[in-house]
PDB file of N, CA and C in Angstrom:
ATOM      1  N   UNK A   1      -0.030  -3.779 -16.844  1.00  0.00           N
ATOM      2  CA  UNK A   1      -0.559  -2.500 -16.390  1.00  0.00           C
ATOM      3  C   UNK A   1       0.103  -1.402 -17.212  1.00  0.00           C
ATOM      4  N   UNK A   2      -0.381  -0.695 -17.578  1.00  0.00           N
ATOM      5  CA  UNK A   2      -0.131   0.268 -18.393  1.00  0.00           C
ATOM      6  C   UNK A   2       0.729   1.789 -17.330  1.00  0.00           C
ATOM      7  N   UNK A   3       1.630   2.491 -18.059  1.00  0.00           N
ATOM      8  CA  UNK A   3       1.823   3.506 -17.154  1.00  0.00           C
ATOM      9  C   UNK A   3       1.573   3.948 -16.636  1.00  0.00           C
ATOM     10  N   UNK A   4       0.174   4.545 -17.757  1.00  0.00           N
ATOM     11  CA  UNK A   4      -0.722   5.882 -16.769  1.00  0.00           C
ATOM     12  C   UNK A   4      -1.208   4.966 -15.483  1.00  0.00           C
ATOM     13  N   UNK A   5      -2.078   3.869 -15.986  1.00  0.00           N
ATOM     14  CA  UNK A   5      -2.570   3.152 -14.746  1.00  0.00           C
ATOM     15  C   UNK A   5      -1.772   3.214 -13.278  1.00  0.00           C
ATOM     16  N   UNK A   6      -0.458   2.760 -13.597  1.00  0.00           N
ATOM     17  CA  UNK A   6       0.504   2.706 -12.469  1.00  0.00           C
ATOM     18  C   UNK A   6       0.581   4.023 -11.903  1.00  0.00           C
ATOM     19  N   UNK A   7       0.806   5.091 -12.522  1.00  0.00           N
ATOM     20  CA  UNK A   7       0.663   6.388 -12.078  1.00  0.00           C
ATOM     21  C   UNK A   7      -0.045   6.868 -11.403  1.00  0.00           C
ATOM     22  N   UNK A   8      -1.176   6.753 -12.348  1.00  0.00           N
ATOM     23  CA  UNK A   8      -2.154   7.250 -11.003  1.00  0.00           C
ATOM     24  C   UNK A   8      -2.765   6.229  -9.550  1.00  0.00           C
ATOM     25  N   UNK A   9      -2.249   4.924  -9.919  1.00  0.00           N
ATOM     26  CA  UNK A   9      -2.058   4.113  -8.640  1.00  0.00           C
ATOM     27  C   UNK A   9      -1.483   4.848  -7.743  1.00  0.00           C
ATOM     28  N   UNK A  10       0.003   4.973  -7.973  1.00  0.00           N
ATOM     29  CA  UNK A  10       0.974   5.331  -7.514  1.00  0.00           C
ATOM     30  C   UNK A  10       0.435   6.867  -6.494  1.00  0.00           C
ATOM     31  N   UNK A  11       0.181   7.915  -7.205  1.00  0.00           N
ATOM     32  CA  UNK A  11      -0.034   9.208  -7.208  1.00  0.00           C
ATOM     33  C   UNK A  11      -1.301   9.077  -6.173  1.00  0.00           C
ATOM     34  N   UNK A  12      -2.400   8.078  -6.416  1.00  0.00           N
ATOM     35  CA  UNK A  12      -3.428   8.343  -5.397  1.00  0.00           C
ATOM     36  C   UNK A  12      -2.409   7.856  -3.769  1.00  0.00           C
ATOM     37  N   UNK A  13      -2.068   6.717  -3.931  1.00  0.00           N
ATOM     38  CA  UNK A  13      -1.561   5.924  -2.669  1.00  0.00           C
ATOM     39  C   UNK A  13      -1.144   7.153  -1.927  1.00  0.00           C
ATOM     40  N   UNK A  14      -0.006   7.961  -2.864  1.00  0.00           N
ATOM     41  CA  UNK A  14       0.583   8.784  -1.892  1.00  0.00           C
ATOM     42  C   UNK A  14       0.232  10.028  -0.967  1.00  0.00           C
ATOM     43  N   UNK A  15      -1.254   9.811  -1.123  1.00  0.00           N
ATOM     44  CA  UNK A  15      -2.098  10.591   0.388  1.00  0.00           C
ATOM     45  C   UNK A  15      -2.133  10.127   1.294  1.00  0.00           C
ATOM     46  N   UNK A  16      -1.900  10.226   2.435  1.00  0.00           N
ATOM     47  CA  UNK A  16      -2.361   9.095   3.431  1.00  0.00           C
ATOM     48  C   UNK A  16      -4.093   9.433   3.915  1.00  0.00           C
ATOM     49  N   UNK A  17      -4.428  10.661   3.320  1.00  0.00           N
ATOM     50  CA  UNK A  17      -5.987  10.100   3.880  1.00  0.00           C
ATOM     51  C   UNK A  17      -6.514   9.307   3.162  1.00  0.00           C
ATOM     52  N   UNK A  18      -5.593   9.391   1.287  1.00  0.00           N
ATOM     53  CA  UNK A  18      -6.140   8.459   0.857  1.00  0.00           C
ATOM     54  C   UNK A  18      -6.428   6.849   1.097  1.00  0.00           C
ATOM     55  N   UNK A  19      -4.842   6.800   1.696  1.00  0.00           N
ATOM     56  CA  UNK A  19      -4.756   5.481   2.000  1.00  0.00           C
ATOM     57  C   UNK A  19      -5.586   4.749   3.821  1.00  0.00           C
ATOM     58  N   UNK A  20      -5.797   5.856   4.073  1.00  0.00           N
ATOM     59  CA  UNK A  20      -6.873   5.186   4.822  1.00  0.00           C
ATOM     60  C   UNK A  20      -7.972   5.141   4.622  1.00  0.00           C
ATOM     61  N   UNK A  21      -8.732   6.022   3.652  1.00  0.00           N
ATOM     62  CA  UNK A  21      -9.959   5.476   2.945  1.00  0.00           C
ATOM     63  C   UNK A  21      -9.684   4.322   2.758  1.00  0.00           C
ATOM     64  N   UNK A  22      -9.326   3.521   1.644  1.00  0.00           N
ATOM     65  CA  UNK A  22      -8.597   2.580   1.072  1.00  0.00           C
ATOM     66  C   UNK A  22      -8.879   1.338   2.478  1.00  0.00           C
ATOM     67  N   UNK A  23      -7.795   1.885   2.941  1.00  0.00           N
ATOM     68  CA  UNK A  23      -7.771   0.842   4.709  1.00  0.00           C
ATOM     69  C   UNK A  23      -9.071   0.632   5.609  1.00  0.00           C
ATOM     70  N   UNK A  24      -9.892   1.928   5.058  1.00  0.00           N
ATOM     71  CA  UNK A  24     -11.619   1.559   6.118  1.00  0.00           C
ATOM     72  C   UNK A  24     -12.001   0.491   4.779  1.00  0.00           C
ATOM     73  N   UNK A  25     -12.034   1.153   3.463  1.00  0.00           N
ATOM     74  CA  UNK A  25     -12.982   0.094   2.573  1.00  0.00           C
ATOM     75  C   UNK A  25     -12.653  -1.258   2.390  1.00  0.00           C
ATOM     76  N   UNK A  26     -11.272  -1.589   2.962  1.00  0.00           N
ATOM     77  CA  UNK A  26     -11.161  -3.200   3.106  1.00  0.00           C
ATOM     78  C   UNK A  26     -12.109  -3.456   3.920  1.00  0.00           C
ATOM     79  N   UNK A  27     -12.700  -3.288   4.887  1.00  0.00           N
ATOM     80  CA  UNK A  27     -13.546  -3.604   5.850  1.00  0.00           C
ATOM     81  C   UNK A  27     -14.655  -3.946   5.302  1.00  0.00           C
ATOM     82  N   UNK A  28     -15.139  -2.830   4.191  1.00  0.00           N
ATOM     83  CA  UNK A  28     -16.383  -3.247   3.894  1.00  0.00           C
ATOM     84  C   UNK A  28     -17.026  -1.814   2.877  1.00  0.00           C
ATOM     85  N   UNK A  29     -17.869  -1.997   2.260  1.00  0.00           N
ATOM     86  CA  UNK A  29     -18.214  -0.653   1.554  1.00  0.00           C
ATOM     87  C   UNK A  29     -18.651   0.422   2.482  1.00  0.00           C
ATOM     88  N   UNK A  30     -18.643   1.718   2.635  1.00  0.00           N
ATOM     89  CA  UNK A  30     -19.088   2.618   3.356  1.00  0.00           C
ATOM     90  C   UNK A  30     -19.559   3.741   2.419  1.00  0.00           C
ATOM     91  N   UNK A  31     -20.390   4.823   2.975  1.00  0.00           N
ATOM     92  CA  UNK A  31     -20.692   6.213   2.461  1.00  0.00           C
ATOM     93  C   UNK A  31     -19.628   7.199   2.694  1.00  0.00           C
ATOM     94  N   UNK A  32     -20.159   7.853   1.792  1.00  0.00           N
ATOM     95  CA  UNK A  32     -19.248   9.381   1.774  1.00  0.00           C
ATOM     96  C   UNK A  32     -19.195   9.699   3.658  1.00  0.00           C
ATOM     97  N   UNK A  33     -20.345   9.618   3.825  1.00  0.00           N
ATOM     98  CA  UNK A  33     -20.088  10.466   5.348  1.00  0.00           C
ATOM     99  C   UNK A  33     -19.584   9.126   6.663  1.00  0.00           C
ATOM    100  N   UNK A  34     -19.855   8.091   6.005  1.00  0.00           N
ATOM    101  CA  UNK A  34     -19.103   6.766   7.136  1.00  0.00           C
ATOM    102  C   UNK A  34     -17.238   7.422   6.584  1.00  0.00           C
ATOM    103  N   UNK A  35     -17.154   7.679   5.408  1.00  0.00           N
ATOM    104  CA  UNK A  35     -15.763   7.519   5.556  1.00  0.00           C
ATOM    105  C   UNK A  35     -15.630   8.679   5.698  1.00  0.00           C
ATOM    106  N   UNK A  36     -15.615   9.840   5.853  1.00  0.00           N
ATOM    107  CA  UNK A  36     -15.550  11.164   6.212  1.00  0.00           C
ATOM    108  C   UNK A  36     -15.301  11.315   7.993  1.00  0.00           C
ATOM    109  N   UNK A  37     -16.154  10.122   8.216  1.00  0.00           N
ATOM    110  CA  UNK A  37     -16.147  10.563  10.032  1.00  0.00           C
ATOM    111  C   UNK A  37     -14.981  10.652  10.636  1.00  0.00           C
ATOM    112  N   UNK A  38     -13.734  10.103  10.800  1.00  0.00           N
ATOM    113  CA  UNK A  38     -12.859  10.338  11.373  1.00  0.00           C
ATOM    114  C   UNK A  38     -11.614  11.314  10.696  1.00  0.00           C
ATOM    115  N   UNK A  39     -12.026  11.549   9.714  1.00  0.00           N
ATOM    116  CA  UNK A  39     -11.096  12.918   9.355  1.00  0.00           C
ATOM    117  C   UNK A  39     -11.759  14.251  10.024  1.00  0.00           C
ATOM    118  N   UNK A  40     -10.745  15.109  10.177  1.00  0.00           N
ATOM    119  CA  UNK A  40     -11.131  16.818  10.271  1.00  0.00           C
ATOM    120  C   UNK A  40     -11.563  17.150   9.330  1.00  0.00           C
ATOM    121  N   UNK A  41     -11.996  16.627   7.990  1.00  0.00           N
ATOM    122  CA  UNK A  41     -11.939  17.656   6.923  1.00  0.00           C
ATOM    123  C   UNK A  41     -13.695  17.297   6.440  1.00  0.00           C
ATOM    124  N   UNK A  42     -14.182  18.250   5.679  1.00  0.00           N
ATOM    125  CA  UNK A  42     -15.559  18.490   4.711  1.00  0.00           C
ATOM    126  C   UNK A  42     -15.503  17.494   4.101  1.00  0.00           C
ATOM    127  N   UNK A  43     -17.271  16.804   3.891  1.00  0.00           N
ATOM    128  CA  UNK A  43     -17.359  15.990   2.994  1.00  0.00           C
ATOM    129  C   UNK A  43     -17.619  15.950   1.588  1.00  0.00           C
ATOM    130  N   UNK A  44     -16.985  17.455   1.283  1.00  0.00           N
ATOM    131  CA  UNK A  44     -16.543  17.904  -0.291  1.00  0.00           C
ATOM    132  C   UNK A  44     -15.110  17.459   0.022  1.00  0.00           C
ATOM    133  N   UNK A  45     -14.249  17.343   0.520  1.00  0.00           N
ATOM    134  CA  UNK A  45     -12.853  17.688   0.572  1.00  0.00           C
ATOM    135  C   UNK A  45     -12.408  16.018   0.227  1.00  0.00           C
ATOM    136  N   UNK A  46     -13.429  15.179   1.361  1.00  0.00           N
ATOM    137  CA  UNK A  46     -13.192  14.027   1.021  1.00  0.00           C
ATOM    138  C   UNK A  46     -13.896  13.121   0.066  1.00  0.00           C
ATOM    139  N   UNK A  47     -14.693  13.974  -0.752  1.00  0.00           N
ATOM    140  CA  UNK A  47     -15.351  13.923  -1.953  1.00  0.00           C
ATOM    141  C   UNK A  47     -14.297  13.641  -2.794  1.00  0.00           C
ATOM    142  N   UNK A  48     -13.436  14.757  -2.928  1.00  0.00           N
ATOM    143  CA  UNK A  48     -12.373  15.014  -3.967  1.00  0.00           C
ATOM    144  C   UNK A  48     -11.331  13.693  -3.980  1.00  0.00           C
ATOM    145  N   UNK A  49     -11.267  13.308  -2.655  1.00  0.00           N
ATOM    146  CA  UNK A  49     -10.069  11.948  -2.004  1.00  0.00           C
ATOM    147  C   UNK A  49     -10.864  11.291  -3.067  1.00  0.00           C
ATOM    148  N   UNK A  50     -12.146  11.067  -2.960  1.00  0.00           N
ATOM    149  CA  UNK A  50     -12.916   9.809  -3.514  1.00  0.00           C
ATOM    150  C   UNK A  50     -12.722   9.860  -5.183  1.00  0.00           C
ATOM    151  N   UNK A  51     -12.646  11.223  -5.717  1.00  0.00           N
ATOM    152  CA  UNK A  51     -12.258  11.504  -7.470  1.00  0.00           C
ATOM    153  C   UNK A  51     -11.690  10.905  -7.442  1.00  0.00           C
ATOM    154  N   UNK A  52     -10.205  10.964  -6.868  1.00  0.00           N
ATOM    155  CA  UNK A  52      -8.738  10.600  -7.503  1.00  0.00           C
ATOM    156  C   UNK A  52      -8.672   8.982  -7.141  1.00  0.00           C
ATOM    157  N   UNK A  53      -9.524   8.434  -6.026  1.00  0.00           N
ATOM    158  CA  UNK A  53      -9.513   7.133  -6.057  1.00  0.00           C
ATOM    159  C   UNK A  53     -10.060   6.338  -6.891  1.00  0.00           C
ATOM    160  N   UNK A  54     -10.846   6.569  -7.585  1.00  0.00           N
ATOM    161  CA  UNK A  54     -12.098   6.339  -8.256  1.00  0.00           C
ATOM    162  C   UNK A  54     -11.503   6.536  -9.782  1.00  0.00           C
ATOM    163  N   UNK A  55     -10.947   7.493 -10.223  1.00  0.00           N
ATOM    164  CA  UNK A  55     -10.175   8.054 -11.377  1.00  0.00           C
ATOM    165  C   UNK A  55      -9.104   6.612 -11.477  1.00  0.00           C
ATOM    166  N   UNK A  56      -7.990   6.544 -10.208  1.00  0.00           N
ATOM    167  CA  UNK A  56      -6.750   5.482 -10.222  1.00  0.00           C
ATOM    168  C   UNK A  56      -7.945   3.906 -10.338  1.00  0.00           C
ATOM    169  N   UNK A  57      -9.291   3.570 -10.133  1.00  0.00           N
ATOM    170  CA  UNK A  57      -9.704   2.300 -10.826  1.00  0.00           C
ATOM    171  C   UNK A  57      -9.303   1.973  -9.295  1.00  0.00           C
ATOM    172  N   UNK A  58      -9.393   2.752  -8.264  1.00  0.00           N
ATOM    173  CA  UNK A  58      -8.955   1.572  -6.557  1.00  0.00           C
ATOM    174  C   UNK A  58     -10.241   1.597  -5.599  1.00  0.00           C
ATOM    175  N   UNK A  59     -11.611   2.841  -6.201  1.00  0.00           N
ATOM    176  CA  UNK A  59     -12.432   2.823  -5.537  1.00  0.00           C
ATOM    177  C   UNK A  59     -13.355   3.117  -6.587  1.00  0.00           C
ATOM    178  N   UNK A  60     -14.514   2.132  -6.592  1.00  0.00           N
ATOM    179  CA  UNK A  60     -16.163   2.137  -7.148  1.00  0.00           C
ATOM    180  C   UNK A  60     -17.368   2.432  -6.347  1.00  0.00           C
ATOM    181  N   UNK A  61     -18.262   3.127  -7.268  1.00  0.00           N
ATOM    182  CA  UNK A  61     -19.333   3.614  -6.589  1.00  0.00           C
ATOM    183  C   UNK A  61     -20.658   2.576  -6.861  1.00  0.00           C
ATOM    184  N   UNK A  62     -21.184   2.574  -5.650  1.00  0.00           N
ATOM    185  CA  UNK A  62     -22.180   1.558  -5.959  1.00  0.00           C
ATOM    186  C   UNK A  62     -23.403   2.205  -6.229  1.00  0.00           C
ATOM    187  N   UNK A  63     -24.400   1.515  -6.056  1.00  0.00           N
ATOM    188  CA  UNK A  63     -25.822   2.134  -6.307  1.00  0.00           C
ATOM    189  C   UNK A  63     -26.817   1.376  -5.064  1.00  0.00           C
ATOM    190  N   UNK A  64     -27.734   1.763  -3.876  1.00  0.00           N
ATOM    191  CA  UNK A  64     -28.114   1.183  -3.008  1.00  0.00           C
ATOM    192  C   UNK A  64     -29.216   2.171  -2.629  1.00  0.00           C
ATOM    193  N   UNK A  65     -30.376   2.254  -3.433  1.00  0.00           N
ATOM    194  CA  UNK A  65     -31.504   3.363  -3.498  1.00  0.00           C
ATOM    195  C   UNK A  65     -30.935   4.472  -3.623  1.00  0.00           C
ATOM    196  N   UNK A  66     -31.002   5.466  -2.319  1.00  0.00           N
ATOM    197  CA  UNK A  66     -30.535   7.200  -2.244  1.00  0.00           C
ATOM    198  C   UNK A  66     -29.377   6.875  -2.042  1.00  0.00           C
ATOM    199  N   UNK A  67     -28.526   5.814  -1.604  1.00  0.00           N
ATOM    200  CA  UNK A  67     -27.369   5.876  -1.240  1.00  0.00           C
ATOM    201  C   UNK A  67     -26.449   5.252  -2.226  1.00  0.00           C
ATOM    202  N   UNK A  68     -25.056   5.871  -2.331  1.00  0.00           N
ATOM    203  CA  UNK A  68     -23.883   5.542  -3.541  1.00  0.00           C
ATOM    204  C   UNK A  68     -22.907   5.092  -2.490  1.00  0.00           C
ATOM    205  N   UNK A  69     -22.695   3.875  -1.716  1.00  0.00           N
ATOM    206  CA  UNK A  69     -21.724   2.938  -0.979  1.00  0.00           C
ATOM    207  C   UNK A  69     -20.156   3.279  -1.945  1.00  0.00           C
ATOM    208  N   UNK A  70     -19.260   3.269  -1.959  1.00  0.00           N
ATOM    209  CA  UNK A  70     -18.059   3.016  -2.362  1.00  0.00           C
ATOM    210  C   UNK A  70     -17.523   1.987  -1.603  1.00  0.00           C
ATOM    211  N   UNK A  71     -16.312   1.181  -2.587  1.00  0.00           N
ATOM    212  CA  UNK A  71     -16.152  -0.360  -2.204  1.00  0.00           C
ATOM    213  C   UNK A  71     -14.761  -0.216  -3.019  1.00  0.00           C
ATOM    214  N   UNK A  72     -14.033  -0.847  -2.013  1.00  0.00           N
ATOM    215  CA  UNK A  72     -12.449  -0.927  -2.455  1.00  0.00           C
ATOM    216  C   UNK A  72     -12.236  -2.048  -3.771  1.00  0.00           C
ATOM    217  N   UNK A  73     -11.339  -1.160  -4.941  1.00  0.00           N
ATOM    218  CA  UNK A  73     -11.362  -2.447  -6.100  1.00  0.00           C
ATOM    219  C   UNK A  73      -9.683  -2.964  -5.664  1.00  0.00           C
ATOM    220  N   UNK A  74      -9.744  -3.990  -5.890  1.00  0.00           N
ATOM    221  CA  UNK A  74      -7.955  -4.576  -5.013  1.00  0.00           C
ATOM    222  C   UNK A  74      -7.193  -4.777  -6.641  1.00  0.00           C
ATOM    223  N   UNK A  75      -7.948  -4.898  -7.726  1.00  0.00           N
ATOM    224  CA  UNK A  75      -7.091  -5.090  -8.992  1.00  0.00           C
ATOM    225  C   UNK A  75      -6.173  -4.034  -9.430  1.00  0.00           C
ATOM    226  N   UNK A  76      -6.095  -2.595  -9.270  1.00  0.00           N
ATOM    227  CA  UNK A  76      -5.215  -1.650  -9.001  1.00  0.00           C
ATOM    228  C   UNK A  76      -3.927  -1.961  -8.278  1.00  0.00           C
ATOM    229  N   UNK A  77      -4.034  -2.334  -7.140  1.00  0.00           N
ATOM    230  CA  UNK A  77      -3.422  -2.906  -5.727  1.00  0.00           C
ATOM    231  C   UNK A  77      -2.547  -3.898  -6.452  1.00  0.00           C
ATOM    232  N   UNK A  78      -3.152  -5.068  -6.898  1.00  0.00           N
ATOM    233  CA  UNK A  78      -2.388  -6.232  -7.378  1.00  0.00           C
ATOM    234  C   UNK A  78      -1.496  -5.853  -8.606  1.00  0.00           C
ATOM    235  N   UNK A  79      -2.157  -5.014  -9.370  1.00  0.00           N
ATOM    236  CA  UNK A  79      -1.309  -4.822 -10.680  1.00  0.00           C
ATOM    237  C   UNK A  79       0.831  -3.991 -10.085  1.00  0.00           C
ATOM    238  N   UNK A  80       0.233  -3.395  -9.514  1.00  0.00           N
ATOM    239  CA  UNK A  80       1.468  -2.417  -8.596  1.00  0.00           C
ATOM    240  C   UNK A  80       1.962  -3.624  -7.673  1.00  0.00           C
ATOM    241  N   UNK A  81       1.659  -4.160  -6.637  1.00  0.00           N
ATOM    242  CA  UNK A  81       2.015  -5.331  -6.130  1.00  0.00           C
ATOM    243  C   UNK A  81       2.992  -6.121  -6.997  1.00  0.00           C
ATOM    244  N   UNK A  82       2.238  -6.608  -8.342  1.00  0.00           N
ATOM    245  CA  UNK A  82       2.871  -7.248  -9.264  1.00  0.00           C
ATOM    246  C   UNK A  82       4.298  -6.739  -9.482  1.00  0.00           C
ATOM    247  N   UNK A  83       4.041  -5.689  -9.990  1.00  0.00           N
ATOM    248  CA  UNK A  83       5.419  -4.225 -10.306  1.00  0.00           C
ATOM    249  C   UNK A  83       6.396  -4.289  -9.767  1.00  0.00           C
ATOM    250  N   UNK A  84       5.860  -4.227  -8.202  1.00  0.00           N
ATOM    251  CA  UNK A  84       6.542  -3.906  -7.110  1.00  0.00           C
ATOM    252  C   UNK A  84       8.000  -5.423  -6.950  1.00  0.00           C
ATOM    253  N   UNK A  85       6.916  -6.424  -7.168  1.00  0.00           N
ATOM    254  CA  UNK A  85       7.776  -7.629  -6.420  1.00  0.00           C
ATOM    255  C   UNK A  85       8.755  -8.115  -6.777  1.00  0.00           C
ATOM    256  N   UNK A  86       9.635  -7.601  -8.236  1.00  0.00           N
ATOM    257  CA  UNK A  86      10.955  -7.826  -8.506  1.00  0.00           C
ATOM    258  C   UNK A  86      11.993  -7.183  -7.969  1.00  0.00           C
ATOM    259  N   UNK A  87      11.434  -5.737  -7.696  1.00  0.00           N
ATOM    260  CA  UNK A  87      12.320  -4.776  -6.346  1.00  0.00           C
ATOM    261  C   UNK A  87      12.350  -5.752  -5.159  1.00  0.00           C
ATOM    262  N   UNK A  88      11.451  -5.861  -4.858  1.00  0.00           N
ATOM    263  CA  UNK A  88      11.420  -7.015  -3.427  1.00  0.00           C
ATOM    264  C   UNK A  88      12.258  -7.974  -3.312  1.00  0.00           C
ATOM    265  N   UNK A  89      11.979  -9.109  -4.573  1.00  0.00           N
ATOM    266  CA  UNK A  89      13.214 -10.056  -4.223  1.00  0.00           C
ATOM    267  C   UNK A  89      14.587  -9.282  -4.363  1.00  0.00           C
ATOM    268  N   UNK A  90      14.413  -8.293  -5.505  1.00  0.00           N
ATOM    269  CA  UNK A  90      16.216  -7.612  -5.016  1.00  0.00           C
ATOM    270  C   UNK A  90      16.784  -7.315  -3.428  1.00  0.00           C
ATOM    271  N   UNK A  91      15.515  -6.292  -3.148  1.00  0.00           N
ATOM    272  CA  UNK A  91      16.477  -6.347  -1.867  1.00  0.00           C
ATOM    273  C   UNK A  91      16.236  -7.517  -1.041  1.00  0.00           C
ATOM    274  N   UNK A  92      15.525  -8.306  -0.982  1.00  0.00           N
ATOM    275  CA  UNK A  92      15.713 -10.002  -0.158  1.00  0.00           C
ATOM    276  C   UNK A  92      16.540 -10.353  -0.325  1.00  0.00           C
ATOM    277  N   UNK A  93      16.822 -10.631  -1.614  1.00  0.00           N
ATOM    278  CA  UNK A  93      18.281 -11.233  -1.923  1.00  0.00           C
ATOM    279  C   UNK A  93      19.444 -10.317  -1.321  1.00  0.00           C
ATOM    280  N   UNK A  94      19.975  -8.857  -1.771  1.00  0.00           N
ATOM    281  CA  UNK A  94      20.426  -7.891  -0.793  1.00  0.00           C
ATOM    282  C   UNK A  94      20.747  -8.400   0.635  1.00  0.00           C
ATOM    283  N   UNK A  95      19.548  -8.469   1.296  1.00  0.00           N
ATOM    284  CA  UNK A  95      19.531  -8.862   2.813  1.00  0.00           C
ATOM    285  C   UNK A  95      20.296 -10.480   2.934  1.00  0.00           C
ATOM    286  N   UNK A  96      19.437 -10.935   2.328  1.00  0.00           N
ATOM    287  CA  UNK A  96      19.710 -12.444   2.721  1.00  0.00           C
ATOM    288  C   UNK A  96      21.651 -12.525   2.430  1.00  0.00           C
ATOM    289  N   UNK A  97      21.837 -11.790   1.382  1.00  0.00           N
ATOM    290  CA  UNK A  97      23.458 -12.069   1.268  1.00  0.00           C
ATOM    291  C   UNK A  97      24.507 -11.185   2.497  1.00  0.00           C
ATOM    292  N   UNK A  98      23.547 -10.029   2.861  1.00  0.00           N
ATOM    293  CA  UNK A  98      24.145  -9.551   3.874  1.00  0.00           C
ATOM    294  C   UNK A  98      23.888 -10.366   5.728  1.00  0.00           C
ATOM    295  N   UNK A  99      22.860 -10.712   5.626  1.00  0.00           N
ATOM    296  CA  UNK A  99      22.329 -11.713   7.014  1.00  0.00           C
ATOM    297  C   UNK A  99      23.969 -13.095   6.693  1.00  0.00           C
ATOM    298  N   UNK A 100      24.143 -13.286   5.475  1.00  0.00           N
ATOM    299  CA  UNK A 100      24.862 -14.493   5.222  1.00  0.00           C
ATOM    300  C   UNK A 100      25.892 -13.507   5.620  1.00  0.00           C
ATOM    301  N   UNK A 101      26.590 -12.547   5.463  1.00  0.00           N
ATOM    302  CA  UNK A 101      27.970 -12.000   5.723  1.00  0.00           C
ATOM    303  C   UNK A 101      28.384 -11.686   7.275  1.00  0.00           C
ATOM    304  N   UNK A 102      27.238 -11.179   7.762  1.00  0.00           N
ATOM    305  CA  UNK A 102      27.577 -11.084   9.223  1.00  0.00           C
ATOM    306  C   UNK A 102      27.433 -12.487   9.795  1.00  0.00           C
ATOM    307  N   UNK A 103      26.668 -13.792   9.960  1.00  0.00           N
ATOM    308  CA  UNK A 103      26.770 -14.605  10.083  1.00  0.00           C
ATOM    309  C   UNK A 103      28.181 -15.315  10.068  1.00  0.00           C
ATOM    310  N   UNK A 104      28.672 -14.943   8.795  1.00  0.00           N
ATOM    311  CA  UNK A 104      30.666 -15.552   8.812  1.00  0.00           C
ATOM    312  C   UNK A 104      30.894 -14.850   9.689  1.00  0.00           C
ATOM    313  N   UNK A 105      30.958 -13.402   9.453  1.00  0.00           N
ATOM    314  CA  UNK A 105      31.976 -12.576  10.510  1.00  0.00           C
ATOM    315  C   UNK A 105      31.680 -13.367  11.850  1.00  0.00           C
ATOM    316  N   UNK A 106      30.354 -13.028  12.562  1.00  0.00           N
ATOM    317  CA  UNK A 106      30.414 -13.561  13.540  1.00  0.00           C
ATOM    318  C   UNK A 106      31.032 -15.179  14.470  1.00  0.00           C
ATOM    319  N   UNK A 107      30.925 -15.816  13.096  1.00  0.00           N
ATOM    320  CA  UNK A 107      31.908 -16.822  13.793  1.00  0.00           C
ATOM    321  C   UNK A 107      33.253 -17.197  13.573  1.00  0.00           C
ATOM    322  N   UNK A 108      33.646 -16.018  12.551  1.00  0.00           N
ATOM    323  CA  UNK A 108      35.225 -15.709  12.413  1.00  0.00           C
ATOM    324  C   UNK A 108      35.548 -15.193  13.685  1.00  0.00           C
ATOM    325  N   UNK A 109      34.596 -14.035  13.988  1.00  0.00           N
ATOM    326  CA  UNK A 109      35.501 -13.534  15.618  1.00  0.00           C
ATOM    327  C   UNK A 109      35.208 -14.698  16.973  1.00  0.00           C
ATOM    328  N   UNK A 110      34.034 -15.826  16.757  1.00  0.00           N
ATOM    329  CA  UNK A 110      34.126 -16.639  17.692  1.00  0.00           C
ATOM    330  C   UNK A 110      35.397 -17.189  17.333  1.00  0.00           C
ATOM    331  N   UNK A 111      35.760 -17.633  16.449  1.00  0.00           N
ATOM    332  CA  UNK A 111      36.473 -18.773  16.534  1.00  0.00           C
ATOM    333  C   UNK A 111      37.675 -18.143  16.338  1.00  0.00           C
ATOM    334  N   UNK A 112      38.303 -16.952  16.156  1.00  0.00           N
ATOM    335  CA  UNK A 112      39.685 -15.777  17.361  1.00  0.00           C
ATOM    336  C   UNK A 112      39.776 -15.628  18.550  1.00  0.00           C
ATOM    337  N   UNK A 113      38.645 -15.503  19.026  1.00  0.00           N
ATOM    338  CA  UNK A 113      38.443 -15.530  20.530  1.00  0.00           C
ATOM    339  C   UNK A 113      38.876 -16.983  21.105  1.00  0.00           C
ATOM    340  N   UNK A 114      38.451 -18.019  20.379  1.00  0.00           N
ATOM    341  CA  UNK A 114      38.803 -19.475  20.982  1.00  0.00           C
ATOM    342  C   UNK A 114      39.994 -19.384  21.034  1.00  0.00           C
ATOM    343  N   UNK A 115      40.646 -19.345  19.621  1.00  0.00           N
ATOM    344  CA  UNK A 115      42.346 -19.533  19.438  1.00  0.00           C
ATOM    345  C   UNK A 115      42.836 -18.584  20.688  1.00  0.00           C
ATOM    346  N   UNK A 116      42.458 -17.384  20.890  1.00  0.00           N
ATOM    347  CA  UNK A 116      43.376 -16.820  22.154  1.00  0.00           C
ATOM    348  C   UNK A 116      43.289 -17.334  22.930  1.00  0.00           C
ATOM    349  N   UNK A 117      42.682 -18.354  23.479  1.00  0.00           N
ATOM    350  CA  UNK A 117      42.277 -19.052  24.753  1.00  0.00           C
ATOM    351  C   UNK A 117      43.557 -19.905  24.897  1.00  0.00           C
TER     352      UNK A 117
END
């Protein structure tokens, strides 16, 4: 994946109306005004949501007579996913060595507590 790509991945995600567009079109393709319905805002406003999704390669416009459906593309998603998942095992590993440290402690202080017995 190329920078810009990641970027503007990155840069759309961080709307959250974007990202619930995004979250209805897993469901299934919808219209401008199916995905418009549960926001407060104009369906110019969420026109514009649809540019920058559409621009980042995460949402396509279809063709269906008078109507232009948009349909979630997940190859955006996966490329960043990809990105993402060497941070991930860091902090797993992170965790998992810290889950392993309290684990000793905890049965270092069981087994003080025994000896005082």
């Amino acid at each position: 994946m190329t920078p810009h790509r990641l970027d503007a991945t990155f840069a759309a995600l961080a709307d959250p109306t974007r990202r619930a567009i995004l979250a209805r079109l897993a469901s299934g393709q919808a219209s401008v005004t199916q995905l418009a319905a549960p926001f407060a805002m104009s369906q110019p406003a969420i026109s514009k949501h649809l540019k920058v999704l559409e621009r980042a390669g995460l949402v396509s416009r279809g063709r269906d007579a008078q109507r232009r459906p948009r349909r979630l593309e997940a190859k955006p998603l996966a490329q960043a996913t990809e990105w993402l998942e060497p941070y991930r095992q860091f902090w797993e590993g992170n965790f998992q060595r810290l889950d392993a440290l309290l684990d000793e402690l905890k049965a270092h202080k069981k087994k003080r507590k025994r000896a005082k017995r």
